[in-house]
PDB file of N, CA and C in Angstrom:
ATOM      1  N   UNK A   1      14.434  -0.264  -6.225  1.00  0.00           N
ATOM      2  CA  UNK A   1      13.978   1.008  -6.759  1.00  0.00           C
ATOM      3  C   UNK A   1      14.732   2.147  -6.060  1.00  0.00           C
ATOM      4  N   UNK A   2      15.198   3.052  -6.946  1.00  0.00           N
ATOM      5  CA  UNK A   2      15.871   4.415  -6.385  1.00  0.00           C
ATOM      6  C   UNK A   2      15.095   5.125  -5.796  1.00  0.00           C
ATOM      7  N   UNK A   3      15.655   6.045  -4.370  1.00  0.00           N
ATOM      8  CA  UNK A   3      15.169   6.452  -3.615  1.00  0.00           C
ATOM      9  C   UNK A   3      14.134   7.723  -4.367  1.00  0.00           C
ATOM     10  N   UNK A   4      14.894   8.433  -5.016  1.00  0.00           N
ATOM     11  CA  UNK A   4      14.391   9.010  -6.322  1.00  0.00           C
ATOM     12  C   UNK A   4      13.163   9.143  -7.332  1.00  0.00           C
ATOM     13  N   UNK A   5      13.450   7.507  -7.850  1.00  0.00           N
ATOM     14  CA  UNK A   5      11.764   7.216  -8.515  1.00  0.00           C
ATOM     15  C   UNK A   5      10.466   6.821  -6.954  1.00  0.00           C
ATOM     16  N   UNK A   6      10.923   6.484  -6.034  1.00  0.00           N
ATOM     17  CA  UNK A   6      10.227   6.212  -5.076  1.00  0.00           C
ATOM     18  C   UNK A   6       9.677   7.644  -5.257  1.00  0.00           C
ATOM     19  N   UNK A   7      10.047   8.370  -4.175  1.00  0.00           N
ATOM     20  CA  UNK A   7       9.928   9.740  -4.403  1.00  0.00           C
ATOM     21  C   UNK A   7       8.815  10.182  -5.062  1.00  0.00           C
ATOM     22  N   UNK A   8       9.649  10.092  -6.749  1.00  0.00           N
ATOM     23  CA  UNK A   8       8.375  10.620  -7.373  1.00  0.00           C
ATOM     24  C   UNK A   8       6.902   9.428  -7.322  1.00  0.00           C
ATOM     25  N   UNK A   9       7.082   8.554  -7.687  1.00  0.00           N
ATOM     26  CA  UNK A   9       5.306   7.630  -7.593  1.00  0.00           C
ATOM     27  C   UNK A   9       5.143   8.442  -6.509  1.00  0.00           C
ATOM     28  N   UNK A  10       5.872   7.919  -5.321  1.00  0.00           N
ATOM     29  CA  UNK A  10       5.124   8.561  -3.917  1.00  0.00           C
ATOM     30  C   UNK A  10       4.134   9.741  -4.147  1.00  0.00           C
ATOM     31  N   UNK A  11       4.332  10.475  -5.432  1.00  0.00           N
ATOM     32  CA  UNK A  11       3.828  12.119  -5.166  1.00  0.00           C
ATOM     33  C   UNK A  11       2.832  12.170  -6.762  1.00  0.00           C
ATOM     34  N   UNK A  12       2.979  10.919  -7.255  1.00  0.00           N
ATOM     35  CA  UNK A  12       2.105  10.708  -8.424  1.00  0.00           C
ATOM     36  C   UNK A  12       2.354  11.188  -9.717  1.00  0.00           C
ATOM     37  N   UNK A  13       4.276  11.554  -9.863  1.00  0.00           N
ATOM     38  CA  UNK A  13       4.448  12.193 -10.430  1.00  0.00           C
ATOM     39  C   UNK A  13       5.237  11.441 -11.525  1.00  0.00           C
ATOM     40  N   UNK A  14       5.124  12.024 -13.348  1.00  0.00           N
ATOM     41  CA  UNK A  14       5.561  11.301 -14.196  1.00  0.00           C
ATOM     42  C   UNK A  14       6.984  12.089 -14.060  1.00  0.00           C
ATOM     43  N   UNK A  15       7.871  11.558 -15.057  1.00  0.00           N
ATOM     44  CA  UNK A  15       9.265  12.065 -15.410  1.00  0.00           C
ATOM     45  C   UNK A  15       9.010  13.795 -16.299  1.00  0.00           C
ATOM     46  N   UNK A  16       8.075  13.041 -17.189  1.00  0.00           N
ATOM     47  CA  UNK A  16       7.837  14.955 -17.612  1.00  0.00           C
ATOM     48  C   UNK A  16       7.339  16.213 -16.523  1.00  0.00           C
ATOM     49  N   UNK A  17       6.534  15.451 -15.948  1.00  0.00           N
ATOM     50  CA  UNK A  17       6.465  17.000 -14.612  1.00  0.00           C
ATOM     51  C   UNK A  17       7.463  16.863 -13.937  1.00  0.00           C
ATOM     52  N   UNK A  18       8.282  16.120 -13.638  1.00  0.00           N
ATOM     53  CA  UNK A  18       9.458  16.386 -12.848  1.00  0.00           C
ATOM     54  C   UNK A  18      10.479  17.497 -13.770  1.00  0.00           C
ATOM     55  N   UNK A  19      10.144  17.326 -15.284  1.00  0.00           N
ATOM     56  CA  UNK A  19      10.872  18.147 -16.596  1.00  0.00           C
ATOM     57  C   UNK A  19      10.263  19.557 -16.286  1.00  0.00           C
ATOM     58  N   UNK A  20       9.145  19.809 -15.983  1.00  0.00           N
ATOM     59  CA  UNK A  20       8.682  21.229 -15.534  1.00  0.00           C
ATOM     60  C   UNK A  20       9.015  21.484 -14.261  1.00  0.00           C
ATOM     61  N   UNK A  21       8.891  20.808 -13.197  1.00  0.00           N
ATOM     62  CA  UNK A  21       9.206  21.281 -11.775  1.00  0.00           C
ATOM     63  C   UNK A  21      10.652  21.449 -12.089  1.00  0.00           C
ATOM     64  N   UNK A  22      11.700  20.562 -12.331  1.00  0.00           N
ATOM     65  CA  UNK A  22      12.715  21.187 -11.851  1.00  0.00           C
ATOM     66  C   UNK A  22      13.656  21.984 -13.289  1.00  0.00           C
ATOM     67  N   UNK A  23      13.336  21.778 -14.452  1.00  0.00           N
ATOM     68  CA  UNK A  23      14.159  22.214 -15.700  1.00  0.00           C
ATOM     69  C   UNK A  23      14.974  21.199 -16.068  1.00  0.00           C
ATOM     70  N   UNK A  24      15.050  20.289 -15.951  1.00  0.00           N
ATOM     71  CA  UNK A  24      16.246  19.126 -15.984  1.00  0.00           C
ATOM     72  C   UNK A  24      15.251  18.151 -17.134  1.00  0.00           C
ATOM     73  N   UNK A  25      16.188  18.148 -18.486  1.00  0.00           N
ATOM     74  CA  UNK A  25      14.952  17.028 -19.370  1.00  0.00           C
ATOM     75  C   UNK A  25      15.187  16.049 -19.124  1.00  0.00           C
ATOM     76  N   UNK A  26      13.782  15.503 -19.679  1.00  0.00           N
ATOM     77  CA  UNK A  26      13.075  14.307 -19.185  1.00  0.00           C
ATOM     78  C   UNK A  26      14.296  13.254 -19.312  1.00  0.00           C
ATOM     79  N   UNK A  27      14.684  13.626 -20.062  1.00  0.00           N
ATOM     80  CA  UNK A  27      15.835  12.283 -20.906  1.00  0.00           C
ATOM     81  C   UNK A  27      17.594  12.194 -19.909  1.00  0.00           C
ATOM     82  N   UNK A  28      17.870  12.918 -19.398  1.00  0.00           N
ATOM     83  CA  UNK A  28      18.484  13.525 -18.097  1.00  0.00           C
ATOM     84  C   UNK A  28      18.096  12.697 -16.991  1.00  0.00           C
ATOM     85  N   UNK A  29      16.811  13.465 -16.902  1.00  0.00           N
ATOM     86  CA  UNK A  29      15.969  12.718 -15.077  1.00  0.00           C
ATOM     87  C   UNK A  29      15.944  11.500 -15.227  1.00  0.00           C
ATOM     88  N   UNK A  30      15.538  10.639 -16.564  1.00  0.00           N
ATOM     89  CA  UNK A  30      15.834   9.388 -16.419  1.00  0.00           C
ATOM     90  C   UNK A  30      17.263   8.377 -16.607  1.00  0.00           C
ATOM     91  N   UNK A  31      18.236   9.283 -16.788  1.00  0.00           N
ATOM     92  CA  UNK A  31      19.402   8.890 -16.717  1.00  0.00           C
ATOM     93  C   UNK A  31      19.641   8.946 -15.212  1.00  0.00           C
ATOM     94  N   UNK A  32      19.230   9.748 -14.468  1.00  0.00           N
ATOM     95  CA  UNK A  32      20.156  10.339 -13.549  1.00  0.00           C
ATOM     96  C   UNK A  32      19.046   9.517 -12.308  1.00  0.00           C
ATOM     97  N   UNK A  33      17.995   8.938 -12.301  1.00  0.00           N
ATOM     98  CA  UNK A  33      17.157   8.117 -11.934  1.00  0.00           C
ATOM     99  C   UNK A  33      17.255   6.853 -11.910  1.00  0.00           C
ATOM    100  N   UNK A  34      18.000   6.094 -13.084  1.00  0.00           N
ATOM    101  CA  UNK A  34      18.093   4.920 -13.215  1.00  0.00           C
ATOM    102  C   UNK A  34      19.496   4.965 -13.031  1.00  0.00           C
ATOM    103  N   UNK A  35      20.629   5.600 -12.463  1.00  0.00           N
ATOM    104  CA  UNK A  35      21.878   5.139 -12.057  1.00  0.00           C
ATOM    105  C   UNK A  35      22.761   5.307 -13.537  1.00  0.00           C
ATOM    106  N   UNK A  36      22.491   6.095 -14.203  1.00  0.00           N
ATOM    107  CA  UNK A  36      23.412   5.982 -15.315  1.00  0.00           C
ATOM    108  C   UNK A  36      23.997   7.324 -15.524  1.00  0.00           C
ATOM    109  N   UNK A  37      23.562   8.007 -14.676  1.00  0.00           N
ATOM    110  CA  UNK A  37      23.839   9.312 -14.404  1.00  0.00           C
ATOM    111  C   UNK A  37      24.263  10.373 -13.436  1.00  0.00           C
ATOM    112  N   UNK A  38      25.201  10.999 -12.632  1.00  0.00           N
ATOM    113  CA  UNK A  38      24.980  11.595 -11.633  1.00  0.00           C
ATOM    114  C   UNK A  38      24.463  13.072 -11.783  1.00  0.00           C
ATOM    115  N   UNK A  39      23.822  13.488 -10.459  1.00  0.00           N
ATOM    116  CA  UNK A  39      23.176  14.669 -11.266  1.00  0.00           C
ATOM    117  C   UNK A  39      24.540  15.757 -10.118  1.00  0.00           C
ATOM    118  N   UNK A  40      24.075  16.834 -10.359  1.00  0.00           N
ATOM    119  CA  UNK A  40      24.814  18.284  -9.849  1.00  0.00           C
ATOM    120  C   UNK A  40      24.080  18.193  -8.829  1.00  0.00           C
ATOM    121  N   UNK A  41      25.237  19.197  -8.298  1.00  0.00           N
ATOM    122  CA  UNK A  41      24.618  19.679  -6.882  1.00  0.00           C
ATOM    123  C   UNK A  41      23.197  20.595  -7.099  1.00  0.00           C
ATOM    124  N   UNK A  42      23.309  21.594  -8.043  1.00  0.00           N
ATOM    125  CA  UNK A  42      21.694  22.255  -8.316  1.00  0.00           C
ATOM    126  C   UNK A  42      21.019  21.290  -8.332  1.00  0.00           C
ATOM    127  N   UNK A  43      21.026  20.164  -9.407  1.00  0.00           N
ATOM    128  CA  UNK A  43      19.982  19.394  -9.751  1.00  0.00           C
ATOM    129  C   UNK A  43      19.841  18.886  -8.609  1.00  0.00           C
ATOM    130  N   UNK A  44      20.284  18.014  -7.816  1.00  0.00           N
ATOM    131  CA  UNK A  44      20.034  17.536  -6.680  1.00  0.00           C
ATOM    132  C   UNK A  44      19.439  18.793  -5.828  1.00  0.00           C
ATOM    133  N   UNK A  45      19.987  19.847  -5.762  1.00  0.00           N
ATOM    134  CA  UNK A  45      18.345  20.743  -5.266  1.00  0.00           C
ATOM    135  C   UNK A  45      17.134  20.693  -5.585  1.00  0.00           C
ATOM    136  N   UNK A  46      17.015  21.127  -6.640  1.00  0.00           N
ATOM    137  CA  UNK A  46      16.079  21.063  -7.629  1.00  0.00           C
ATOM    138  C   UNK A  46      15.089  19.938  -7.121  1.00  0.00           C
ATOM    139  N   UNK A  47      15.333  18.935  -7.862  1.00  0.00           N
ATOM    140  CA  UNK A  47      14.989  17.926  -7.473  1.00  0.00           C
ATOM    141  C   UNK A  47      14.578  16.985  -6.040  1.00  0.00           C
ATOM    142  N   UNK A  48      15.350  18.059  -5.188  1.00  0.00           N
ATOM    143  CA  UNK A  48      14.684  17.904  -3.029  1.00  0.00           C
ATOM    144  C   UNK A  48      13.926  18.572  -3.091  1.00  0.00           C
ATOM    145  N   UNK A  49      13.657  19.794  -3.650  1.00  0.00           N
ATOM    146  CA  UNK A  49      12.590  20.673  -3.676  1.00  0.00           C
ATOM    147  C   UNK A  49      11.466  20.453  -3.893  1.00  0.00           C
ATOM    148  N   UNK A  50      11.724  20.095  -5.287  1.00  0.00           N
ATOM    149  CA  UNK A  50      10.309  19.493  -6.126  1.00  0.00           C
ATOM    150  C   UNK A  50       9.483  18.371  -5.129  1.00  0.00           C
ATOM    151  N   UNK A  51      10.544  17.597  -4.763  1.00  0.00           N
ATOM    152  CA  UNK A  51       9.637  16.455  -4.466  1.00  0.00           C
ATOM    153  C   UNK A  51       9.441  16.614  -2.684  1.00  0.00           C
ATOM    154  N   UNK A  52      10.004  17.679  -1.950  1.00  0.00           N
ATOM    155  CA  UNK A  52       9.985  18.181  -0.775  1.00  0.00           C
ATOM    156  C   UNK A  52      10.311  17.109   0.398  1.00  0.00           C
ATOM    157  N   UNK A  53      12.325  17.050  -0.246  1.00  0.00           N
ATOM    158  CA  UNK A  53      12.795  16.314   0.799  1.00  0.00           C
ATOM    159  C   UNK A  53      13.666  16.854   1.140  1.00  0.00           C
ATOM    160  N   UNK A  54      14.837  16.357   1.490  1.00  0.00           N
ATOM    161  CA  UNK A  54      16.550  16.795   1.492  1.00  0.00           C
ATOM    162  C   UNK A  54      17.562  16.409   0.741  1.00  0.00           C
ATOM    163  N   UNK A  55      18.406  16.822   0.151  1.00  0.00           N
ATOM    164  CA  UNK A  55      19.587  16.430  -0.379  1.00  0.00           C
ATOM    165  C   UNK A  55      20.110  15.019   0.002  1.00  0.00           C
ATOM    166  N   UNK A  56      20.275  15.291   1.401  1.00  0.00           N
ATOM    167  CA  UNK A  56      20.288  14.474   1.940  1.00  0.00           C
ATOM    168  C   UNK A  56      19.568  13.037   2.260  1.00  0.00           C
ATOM    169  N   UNK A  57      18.844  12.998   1.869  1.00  0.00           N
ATOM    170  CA  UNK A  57      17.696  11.727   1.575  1.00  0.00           C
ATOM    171  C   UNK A  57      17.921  11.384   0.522  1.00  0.00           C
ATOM    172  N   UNK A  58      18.152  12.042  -0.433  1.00  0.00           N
ATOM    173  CA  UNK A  58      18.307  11.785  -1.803  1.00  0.00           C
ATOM    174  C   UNK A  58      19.777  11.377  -2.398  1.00  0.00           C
ATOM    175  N   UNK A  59      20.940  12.249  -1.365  1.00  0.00           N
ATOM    176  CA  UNK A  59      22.108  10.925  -1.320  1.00  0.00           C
ATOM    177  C   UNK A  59      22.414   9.767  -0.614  1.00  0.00           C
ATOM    178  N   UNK A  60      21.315   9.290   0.172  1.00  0.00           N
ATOM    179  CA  UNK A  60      21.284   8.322   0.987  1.00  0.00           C
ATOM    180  C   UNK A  60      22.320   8.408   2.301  1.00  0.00           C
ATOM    181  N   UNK A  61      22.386   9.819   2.675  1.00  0.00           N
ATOM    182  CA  UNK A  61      23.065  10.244   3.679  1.00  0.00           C
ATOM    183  C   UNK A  61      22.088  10.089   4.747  1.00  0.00           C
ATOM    184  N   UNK A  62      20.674  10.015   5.141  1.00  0.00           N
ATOM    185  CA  UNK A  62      19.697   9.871   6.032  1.00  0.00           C
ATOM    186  C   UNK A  62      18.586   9.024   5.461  1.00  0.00           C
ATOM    187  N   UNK A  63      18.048   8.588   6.912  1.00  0.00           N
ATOM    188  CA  UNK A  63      16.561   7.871   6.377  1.00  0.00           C
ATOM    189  C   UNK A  63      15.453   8.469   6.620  1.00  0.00           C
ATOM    190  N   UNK A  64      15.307   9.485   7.069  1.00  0.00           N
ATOM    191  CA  UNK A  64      14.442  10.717   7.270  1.00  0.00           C
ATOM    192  C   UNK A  64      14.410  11.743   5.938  1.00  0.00           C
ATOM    193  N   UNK A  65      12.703  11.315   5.129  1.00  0.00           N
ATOM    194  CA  UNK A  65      12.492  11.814   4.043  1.00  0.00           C
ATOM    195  C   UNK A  65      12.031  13.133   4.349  1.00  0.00           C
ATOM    196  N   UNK A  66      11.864  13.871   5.305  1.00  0.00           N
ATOM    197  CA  UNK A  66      11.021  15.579   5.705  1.00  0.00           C
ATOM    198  C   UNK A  66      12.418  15.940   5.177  1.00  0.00           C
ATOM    199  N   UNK A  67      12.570  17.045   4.970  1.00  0.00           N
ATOM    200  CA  UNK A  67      12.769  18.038   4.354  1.00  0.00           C
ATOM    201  C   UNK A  67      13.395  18.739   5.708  1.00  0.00           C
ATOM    202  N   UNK A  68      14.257  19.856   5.711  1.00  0.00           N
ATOM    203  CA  UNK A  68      14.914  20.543   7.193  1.00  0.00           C
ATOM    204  C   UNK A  68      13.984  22.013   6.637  1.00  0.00           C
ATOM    205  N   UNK A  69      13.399  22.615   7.596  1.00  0.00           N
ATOM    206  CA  UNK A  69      12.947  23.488   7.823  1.00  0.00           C
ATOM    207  C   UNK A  69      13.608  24.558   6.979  1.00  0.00           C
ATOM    208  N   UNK A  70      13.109  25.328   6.004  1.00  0.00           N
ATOM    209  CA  UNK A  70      13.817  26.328   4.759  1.00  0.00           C
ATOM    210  C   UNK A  70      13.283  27.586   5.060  1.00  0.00           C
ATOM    211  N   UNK A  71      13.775  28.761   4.860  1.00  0.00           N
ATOM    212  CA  UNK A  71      14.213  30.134   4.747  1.00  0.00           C
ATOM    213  C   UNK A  71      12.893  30.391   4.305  1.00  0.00           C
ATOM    214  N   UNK A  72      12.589  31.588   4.738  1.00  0.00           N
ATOM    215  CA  UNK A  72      11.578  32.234   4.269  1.00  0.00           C
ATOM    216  C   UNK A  72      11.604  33.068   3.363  1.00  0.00           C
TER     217      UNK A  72
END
């Protein structure tokens, strides 16, 4: 399972609220979820945000899912 869909169950969340949290359709997130897709650098914001991690977790650059301390 992608670090990704982990992610979202982890937070109880379907593919359509991930379509409202971040703007990215549903049909997209599940491309870009199941490996058939790469997403952008926004989306890959987007998408750390929503689910309140790092980019970095989410390119499998770290194994530390927190999030780095953000701007006020």
């Amino acid at each position: 399972m992608s670090r990704l869909k982990e992610l979202r169950l982890e937070k109880g969340y379907t593919q359509v609220k991930m379509q409202m949290l971040t703007g990215i359709d549903q049909s997209d997130y599940s491309k870009i979820e199941s490996g058939k897709r790469y997403f952008t650098f926004e989306q890959c914001r987007r998408i750390a945000t929503a689910l309140n991690t790092s980019m970095d977790y989410l390119a499998e650059l770290t194994d530390e899912k927190k999030p780095y301390p953000r701007k006020k």
